[in-house]
C-alpha atoms as a PDB file:
ATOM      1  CA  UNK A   1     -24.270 -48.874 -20.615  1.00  0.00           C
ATOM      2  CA  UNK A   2     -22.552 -49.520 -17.251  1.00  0.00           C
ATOM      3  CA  UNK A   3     -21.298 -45.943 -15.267  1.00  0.00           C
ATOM      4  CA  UNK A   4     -19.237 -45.873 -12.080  1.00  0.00           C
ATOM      5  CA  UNK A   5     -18.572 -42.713 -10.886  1.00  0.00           C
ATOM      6  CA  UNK A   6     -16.135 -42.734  -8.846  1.00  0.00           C
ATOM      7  CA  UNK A   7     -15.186 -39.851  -6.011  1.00  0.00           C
ATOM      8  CA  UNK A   8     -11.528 -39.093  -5.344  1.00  0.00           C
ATOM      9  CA  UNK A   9      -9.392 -37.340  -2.750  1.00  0.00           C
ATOM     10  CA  UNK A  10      -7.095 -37.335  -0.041  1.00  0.00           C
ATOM     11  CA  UNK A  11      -7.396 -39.439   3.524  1.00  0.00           C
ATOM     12  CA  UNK A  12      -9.940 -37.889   5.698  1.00  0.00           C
ATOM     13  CA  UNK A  13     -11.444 -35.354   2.958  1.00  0.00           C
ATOM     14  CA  UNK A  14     -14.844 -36.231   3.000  1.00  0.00           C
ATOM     15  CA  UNK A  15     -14.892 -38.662   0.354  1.00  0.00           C
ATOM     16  CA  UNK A  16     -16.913 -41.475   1.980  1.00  0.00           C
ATOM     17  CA  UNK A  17     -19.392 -38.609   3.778  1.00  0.00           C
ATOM     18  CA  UNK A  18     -19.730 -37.391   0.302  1.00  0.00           C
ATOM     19  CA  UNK A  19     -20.205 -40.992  -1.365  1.00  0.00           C
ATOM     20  CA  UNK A  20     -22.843 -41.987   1.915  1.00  0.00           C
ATOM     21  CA  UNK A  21     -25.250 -38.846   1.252  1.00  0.00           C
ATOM     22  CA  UNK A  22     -24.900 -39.394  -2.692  1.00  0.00           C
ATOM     23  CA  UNK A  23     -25.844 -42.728  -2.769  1.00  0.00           C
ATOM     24  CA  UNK A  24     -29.075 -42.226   0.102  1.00  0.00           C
ATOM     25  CA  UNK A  25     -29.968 -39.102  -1.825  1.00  0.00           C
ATOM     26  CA  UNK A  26     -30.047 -40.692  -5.525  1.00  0.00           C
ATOM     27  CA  UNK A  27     -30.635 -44.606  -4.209  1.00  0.00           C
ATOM     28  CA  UNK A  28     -26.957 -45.767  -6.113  1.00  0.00           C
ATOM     29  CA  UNK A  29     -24.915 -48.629  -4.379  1.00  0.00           C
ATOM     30  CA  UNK A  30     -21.722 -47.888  -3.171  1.00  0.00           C
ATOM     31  CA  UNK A  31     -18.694 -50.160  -4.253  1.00  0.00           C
ATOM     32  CA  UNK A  32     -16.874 -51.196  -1.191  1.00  0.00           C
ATOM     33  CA  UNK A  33     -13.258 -51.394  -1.805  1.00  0.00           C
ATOM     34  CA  UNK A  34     -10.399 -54.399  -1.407  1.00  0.00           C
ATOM     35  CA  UNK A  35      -7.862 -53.386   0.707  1.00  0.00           C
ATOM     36  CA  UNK A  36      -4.545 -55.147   2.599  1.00  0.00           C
ATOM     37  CA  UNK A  37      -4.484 -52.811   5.427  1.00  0.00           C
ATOM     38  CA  UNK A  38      -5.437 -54.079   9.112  1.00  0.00           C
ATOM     39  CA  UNK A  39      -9.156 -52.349   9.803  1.00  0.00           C
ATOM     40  CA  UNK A  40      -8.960 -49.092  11.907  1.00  0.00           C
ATOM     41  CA  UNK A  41     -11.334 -48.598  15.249  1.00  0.00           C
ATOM     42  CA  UNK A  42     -14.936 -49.277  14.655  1.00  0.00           C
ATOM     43  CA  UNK A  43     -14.377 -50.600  10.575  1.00  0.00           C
ATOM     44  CA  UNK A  44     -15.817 -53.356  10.088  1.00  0.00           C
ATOM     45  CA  UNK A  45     -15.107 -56.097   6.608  1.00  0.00           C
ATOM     46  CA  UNK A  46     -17.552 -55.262   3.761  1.00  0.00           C
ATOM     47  CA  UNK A  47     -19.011 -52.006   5.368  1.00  0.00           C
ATOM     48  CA  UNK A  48     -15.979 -49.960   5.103  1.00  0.00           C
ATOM     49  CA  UNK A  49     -13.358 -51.982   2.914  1.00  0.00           C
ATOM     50  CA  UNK A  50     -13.148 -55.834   1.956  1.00  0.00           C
ATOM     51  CA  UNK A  51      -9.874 -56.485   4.419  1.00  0.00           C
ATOM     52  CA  UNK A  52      -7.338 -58.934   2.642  1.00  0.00           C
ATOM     53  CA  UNK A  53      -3.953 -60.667   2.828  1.00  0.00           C
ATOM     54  CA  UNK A  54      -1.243 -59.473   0.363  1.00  0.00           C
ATOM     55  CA  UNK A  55      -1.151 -62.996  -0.780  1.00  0.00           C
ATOM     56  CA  UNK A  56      -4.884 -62.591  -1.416  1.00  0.00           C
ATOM     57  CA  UNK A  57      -4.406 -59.316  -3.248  1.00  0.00           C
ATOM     58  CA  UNK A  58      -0.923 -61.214  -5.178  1.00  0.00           C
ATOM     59  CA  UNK A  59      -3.624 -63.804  -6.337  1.00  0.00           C
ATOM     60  CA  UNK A  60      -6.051 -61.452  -7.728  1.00  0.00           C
ATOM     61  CA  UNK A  61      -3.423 -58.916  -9.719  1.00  0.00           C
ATOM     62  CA  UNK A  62      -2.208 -62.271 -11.202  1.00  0.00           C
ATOM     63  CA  UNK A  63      -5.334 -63.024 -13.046  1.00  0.00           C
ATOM     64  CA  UNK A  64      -6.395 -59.523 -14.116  1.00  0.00           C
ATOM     65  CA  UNK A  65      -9.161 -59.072 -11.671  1.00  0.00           C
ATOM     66  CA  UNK A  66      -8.576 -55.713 -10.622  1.00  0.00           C
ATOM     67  CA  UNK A  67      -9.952 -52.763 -12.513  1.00  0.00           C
ATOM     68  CA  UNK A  68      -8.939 -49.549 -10.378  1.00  0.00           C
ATOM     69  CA  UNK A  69      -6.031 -49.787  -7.803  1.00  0.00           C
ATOM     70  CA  UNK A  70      -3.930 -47.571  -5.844  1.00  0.00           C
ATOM     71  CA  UNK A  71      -1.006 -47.733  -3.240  1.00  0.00           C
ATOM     72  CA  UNK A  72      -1.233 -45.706  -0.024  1.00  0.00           C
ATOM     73  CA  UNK A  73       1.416 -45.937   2.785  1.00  0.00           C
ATOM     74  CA  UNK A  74       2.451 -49.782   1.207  1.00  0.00           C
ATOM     75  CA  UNK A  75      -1.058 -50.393   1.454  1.00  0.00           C
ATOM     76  CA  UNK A  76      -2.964 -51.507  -1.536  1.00  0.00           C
ATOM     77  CA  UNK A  77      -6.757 -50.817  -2.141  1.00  0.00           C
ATOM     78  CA  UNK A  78      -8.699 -51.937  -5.232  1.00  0.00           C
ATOM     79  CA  UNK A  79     -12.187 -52.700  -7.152  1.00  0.00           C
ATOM     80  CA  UNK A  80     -12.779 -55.788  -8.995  1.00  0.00           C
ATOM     81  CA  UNK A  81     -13.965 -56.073 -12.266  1.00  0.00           C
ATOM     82  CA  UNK A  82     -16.908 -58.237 -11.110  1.00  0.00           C
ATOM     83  CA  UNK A  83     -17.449 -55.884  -8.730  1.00  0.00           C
ATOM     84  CA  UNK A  84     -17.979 -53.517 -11.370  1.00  0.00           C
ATOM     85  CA  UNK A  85     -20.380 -55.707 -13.449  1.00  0.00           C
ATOM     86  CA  UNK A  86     -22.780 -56.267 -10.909  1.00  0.00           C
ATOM     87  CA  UNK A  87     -24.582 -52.657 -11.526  1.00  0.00           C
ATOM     88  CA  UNK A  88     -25.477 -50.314 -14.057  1.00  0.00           C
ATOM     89  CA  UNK A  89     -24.237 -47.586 -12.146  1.00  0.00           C
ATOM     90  CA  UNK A  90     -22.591 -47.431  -8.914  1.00  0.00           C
ATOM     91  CA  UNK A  91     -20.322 -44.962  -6.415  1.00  0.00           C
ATOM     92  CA  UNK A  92     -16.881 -46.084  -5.721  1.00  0.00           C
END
């Protein structure tokens, strides 16, 4: 049976500290995240979020791709379901 367990909170609560020492600690791979906002100082595309085009993320909604999704600031930031599939157990 396939488990994601995924770690919430608000912007700068410790949620990707928490997720990095989790995932070292237990050896679980961490779900990077889709997202259509413009990458911050020092993030770089697929170690901090998978950095996309609304047109990309338009695409993707149309054909029922994405599993878990959220809106900050008219931003959007997602998981595939593929993404999901690809381990028995992962951090997102």
């Amino acid at each position: 049976m396939k488990k994601c367990i995924c770690i919430l909170g608000r912007t700068g609560s410790g949620k990707s500290s928490l997720i990095k020492e989790v995932s070292e600690e237990l050896n679980i791979p961490v779900i990077t995240s889709y997202t259509t906002r413009q990458p911050r100082i020092n993030e770089t595309n697929y170690s901090d979020h998978i950095f996309i085009s609304d047109k990309e993320a338009n695409d993707m909604l149309k054909n029922d791709d994405i599993v878990a999704y959220t809106e900050i600031n008219n931003f959007r930031y997602f998981v595939t379901l593929q993404q999901l599939e690809e381990h028995d157990l992962c951090l997102y």
